[in-house]
Protein backbone atom coordinates (compact mmCIF):
# COMPACT_ATOMS: atom_id res chain seq x y z
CA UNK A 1 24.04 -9.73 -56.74
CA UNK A 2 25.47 -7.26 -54.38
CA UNK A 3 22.22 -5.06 -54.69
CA UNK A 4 20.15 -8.38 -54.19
CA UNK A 5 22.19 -9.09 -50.66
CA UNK A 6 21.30 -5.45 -49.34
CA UNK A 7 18.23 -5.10 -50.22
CA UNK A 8 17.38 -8.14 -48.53
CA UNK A 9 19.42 -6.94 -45.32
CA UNK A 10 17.28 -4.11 -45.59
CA UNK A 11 14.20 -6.29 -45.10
CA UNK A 12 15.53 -8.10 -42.92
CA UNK A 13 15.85 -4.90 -40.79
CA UNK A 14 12.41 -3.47 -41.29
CA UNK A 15 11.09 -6.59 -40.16
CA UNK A 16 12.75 -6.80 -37.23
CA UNK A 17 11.58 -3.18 -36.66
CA UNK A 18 8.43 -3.93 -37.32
CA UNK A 19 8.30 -7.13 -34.79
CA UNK A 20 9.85 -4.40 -32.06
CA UNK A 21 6.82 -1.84 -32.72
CA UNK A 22 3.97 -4.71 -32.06
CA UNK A 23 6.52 -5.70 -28.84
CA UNK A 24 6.13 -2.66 -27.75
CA UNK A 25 2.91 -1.69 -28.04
CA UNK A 26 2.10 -4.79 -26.17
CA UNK A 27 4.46 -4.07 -23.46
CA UNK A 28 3.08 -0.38 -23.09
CA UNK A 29 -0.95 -1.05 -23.41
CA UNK A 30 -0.12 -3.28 -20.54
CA UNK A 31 1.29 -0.94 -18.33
CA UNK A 32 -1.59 1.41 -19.04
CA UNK A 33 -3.85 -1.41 -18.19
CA UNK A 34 -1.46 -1.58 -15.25
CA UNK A 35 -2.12 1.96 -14.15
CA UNK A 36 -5.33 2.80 -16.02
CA UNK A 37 -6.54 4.25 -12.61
CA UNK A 38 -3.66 6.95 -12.38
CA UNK A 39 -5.87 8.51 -15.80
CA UNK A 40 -7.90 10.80 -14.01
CA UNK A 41 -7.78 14.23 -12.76
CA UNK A 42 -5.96 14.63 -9.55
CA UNK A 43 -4.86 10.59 -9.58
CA UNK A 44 -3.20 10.77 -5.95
CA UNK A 45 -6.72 12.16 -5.11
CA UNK A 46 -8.34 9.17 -5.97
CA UNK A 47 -6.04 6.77 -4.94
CA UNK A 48 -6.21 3.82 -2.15
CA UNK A 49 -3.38 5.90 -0.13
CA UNK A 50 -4.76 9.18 0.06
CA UNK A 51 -8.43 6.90 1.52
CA UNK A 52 -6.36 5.55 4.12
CA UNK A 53 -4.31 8.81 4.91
CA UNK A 54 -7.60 10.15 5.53
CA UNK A 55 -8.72 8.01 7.76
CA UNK A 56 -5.90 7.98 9.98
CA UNK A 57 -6.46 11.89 10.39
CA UNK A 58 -9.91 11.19 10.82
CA UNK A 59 -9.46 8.84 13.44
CA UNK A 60 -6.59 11.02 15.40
CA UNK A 61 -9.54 13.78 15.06
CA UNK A 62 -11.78 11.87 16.20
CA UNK A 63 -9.74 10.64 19.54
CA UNK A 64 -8.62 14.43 19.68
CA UNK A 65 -12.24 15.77 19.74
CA UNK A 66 -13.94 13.42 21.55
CA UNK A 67 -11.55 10.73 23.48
CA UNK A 68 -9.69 13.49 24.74
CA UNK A 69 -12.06 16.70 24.80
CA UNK A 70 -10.84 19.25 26.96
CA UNK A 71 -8.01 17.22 27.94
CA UNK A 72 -5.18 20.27 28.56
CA UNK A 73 -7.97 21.41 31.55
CA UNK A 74 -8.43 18.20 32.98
CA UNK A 75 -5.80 16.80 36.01
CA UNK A 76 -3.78 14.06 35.83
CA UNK A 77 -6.45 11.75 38.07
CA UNK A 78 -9.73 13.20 36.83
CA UNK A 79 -8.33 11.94 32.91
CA UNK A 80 -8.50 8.44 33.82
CA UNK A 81 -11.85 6.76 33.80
CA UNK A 82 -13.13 3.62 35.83
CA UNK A 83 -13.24 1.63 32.73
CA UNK A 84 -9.83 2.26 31.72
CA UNK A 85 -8.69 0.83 35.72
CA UNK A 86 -10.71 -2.58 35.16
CA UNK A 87 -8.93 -2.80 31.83
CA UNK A 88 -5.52 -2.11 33.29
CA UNK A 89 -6.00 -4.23 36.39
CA UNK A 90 -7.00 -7.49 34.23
CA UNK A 91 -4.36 -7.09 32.04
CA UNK A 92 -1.71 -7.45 34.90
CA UNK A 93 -3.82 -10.32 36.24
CA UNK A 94 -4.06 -12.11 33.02
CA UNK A 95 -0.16 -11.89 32.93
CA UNK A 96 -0.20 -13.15 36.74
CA UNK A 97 -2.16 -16.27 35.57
CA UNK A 98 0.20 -17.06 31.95
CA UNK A 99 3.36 -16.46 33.35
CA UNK A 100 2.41 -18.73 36.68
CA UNK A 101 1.33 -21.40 34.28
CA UNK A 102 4.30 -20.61 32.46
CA UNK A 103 6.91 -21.34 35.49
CA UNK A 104 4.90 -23.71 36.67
CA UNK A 105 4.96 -26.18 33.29
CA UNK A 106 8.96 -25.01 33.41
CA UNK A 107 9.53 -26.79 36.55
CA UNK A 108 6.83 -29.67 36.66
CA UNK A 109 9.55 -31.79 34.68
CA UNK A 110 12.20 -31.44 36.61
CA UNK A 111 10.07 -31.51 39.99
CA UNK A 112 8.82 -35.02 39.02
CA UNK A 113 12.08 -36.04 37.95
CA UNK A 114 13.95 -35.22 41.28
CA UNK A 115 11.16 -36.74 43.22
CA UNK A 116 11.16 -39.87 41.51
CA UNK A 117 14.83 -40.75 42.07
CA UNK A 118 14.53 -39.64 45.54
CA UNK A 119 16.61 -36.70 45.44
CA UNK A 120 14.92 -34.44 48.22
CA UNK A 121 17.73 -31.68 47.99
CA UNK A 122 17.06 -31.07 44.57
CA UNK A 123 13.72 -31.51 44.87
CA UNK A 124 13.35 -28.83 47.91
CA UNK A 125 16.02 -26.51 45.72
CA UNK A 126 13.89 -26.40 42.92
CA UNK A 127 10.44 -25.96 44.72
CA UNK A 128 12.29 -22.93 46.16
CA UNK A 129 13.37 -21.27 42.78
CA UNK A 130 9.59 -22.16 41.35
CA UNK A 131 8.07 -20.47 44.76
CA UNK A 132 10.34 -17.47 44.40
CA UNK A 133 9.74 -16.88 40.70
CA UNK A 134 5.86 -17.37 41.19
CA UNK A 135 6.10 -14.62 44.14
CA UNK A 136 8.41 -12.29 41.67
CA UNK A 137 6.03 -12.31 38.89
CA UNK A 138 2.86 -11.47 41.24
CA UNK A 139 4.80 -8.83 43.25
CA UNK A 140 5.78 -7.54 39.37
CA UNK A 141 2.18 -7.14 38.55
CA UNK A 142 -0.08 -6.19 40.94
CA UNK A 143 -0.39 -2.54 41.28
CA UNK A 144 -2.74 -0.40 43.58
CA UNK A 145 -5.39 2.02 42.07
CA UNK A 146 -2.78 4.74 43.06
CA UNK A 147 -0.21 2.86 40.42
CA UNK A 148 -2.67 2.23 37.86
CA UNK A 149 -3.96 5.63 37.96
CA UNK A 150 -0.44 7.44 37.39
CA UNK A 151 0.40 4.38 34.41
CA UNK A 152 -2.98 5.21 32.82
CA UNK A 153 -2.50 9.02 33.38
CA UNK A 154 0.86 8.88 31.39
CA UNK A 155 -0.05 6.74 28.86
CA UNK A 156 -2.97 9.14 27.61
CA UNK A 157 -0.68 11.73 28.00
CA UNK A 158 1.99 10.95 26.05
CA UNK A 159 -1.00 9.63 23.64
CA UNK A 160 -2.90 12.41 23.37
CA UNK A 161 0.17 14.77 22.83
CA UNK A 162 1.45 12.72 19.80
CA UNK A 163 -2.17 12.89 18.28
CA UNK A 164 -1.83 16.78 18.91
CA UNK A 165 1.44 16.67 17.43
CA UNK A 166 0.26 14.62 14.44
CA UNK A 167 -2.72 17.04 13.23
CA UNK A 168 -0.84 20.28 13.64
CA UNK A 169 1.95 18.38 11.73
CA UNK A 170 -0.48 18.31 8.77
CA UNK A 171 -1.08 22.22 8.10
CA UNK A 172 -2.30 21.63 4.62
CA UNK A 173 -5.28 19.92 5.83
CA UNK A 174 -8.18 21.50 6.96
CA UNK A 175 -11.65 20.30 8.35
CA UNK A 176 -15.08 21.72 8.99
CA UNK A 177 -16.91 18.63 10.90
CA UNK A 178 -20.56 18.64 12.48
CA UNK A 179 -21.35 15.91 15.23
CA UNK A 180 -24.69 15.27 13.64
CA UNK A 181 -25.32 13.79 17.23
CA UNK A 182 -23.98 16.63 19.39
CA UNK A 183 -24.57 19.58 17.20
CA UNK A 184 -21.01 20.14 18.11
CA UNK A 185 -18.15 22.03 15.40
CA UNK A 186 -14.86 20.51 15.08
CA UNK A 187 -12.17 22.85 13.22
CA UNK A 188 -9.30 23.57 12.55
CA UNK A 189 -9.99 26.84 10.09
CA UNK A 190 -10.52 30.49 11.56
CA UNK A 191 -13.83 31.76 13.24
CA UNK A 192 -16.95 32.74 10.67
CA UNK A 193 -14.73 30.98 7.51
CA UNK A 194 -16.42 31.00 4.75
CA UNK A 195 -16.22 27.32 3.84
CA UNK A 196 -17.35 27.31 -0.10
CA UNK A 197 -15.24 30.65 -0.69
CA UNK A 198 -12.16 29.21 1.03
CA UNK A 199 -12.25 26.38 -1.02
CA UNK A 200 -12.73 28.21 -3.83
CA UNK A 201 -9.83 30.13 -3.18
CA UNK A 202 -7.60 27.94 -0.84
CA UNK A 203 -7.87 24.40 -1.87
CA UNK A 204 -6.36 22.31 -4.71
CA UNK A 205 -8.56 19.26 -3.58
CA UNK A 206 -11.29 18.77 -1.06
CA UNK A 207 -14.60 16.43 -0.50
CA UNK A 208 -17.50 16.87 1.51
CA UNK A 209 -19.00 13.47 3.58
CA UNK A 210 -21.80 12.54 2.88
CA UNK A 211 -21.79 13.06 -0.72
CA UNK A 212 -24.48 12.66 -3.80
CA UNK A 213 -21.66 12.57 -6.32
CA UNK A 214 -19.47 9.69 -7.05
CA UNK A 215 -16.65 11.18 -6.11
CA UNK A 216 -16.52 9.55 -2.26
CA UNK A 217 -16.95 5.93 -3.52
CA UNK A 218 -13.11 6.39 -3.88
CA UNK A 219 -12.72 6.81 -0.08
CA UNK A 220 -14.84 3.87 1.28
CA UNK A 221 -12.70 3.53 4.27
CA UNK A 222 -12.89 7.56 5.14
CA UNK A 223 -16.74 7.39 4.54
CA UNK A 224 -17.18 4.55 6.41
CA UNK A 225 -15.40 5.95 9.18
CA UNK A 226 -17.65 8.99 9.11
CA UNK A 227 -20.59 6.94 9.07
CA UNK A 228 -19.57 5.02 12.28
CA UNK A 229 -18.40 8.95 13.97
CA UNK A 230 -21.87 10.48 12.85
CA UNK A 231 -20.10 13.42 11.36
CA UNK A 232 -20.83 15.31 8.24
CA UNK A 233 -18.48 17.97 7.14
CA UNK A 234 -15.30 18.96 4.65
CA UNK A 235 -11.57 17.82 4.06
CA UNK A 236 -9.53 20.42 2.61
CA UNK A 237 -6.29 19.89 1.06
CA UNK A 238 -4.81 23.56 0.70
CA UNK A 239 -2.43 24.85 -1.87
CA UNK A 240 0.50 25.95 0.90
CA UNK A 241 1.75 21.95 0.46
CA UNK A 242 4.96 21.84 2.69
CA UNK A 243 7.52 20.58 -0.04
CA UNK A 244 8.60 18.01 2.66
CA UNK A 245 5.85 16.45 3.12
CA UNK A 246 4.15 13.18 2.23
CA UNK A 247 0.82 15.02 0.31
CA UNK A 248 3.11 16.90 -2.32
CA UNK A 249 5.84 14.03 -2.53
CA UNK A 250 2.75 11.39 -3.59
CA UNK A 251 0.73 14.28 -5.43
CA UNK A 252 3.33 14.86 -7.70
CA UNK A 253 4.50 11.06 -8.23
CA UNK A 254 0.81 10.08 -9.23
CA UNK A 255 0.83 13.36 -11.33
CA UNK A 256 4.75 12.19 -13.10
CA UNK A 257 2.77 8.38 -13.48
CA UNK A 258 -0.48 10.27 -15.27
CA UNK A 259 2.03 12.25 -17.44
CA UNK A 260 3.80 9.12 -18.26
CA UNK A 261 0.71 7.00 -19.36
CA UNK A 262 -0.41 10.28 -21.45
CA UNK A 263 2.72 9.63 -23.49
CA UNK A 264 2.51 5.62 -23.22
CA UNK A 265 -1.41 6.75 -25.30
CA UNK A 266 0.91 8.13 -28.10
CA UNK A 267 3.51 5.03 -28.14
CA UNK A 268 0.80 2.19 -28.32
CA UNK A 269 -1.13 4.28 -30.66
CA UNK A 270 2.35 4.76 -32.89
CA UNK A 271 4.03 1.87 -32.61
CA UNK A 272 1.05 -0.30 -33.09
CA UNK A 273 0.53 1.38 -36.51
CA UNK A 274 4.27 1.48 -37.44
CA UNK A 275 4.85 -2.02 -37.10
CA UNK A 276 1.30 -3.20 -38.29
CA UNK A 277 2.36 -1.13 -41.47
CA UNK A 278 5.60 -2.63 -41.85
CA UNK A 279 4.87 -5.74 -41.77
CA UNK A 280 2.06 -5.62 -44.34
CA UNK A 281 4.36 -3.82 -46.70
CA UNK A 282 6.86 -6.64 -46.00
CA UNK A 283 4.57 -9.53 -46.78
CA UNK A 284 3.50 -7.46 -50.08
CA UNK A 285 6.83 -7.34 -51.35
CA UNK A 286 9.34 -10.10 -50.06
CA UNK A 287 9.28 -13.47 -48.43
CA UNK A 288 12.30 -14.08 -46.73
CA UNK A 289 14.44 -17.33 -47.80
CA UNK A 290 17.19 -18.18 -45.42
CA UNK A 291 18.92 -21.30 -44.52
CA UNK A 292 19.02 -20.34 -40.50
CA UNK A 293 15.16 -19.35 -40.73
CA UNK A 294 14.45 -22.56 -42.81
CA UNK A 295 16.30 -24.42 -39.99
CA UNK A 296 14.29 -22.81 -37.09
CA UNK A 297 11.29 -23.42 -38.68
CA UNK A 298 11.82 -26.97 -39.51
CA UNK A 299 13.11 -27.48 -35.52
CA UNK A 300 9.66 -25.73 -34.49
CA UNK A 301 7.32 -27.95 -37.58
CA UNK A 302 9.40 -31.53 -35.41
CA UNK A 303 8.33 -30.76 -32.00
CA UNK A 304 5.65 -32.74 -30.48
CA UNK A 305 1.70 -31.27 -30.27
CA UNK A 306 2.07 -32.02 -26.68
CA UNK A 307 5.51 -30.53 -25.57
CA UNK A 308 4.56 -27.63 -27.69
CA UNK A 309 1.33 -27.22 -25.41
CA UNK A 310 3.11 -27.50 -22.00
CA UNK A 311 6.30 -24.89 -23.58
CA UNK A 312 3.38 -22.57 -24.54
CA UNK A 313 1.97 -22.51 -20.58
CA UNK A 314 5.38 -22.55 -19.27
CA UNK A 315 6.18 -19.72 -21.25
CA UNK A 316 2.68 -17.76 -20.61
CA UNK A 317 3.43 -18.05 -17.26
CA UNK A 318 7.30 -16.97 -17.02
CA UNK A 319 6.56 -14.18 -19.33
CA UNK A 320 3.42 -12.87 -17.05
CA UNK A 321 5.39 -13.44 -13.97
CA UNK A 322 8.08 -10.96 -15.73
CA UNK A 323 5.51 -8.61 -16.81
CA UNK A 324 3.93 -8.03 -13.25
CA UNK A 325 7.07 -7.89 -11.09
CA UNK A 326 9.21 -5.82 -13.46
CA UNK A 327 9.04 -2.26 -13.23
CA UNK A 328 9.50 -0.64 -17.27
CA UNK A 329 8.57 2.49 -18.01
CA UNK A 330 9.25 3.84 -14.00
CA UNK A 331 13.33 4.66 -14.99
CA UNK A 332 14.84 5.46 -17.64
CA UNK A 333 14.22 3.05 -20.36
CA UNK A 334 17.04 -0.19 -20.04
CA UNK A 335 17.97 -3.67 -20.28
CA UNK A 336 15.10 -5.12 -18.63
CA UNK A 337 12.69 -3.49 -21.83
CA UNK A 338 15.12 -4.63 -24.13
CA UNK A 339 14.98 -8.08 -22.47
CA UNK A 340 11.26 -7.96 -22.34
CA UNK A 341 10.31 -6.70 -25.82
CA UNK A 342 12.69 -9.91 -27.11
CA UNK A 343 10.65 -12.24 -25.44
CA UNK A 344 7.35 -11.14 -26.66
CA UNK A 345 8.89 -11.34 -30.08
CA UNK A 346 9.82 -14.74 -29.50
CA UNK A 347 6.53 -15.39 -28.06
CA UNK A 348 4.88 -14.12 -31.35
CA UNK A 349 7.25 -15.88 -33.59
CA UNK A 350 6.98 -19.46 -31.57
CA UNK A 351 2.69 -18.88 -31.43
């Protein structure tokens, strides 16, 4: 009898073993679904973020090289352009005209108020404050050429500095671009470089735009930006990667997410076979027969066709709700699995 009990608990265990193996390999061919893109070579390489780091250096090249060409030999006047005056000077009068409207809809309740019940001291006080307000806000924005000049002068400075500031802040990228307009070079690599040996020798990663190969339908944005430029030329990401900064910190977290999903391969694959094998060998051999099973199951057999329906949606959705918004296999493994591998086996069992 004793032997009878435990080998039974014994089943009983395997089972539930077996039920946490399937869970599992659920739980982890969806996070490779999740990820599948982070299964390449170079994954940080390929990714949305590194398309739309490059094109923010692109376009600070771009404003750098053209926008501001020759800028550190120009004087402070000779750097501001007619257009850039027109643009300045109807911005101040468009905030003339809304903050005018602005005072005068303030007032125009009150006006028509103290003129209706006769009250000409208030009436003159308040035409007085709207007068003087309307007078403060014009003298505040109009400015002569002079004025607009100097604002515009400052402004580019101060803007082309941080774009300066911003590319030499990125040492382990390097371009070779051709102005397929102008004919003109824009680099940042030494005189008579050999481009295809410094790659060769220099790079971890770099792409040429345009390309033939499908490697640049990964960086629509950066190609499209090209495109619109009229450049042609290289990106080089170098192997002296400043440990501080942002190319090395995401190139080795997409590298630590490909590593992970490598080993997620072996758990589905595993697991999957573990518990598909367990199972079989426990429907061979043994049924199980217990009261608080029988009672479950006879709970489950008395609920409505209908209310099962809507519990099975409710469900599908809770659980998938939990699935995208919960982060498993990113820490070290915890509750939240544990949680989450219980309610697919619930799900199995109740479907």
């Amino acid at each position: 009898m004793v032997t009878k009990s435990k080998n039974k608990f014994i089943y009983i265990i395997c089972f539930i073993v077996g039920i946490y193996m399937i869970s599992l390999s659920v739980l982890t061919g969806y996070d490779l679904i999740k990820n599948r893109k982070c299964l390449v070579k170079d994954p940080y390489f390929s990714s949305k973020e590194f398309d739309e780091e490059l094109q923010s250096y692109c376009n600070n090249l771009y404003n750098f090289h053209i926008t501001y060409k020759n800028f550190d030999n120009k004087v402070a006047e000779s750097r501001v352009t007619k257009e850039q005056i027109t643009t300045l000077k109807s911005f101040y009068e468009d905030n003339i005209l809304n903050s005018q409207i602005t005072i005068k809809d303030e007032y125009n309740s009150f006006l028509s108020e103290a003129e209706q019940s006769g009250d000409k001291n208030r009436l003159t006080k308040l035409t007085q404050q709207r007068d003087e307000k309307l007078k403060e806000v014009k003298k505040e924005n109009t400015k002569t050429i002079a004025e607009l000049k100097k604002e515009i002068a400052l402004w580019s400075y101060n803007d082309y500095k941080n774009i300066k500031k911003a590319i030499e802040s990125k040492r382990e990228i390097k371009y070779y671009i051709i102005n397929r307009g102008t004919k003109e070079v824009y680099t940042n690599l030494k005189p008579k470089t050999n481009i295809d040996s410094y790659i060769k020798n220099n790079s971890i990663y770099s792409i040429i735009f345009p390309s033939q190969s499908g490697k640049i339908k990964n960086f629509s944005k950066t190609k499209d930006l090209f495109n619109s430029f009229n450049w042609e030329g290289y990106i080089i990401i170098t192997k002296d990667l400043n440990p501080n900064d942002y190319i090395l910190k995401n190139y080795n977290y997409y590298n630590s997410i490909k590593d992970r999903l490598i080993k997620e391969v072996l758990i589905v694959i595993s697991s999957l076979i573990i518990g598909i094998f367990i199972l079989i060998l426990f429907k061979k051999r043994i049924c199980l027969n217990s009261p608080i099973l029988d009672k479950i199951n006879k709970i489950y057999n008395n609920i409505p066709l209908d209310l099962k329906l809507f519990i099975f949606i409710l469900y599908t959705a809770i659980q998938g709700s939990y699935l995208i918004n919960t982060r498993f296999f990113y820490n070290h493994l915890g509750i939240n699995l544990l949680i989450f591998i219980i309610l697919i086996i619930i799900y199995i069992f109740y479907f």
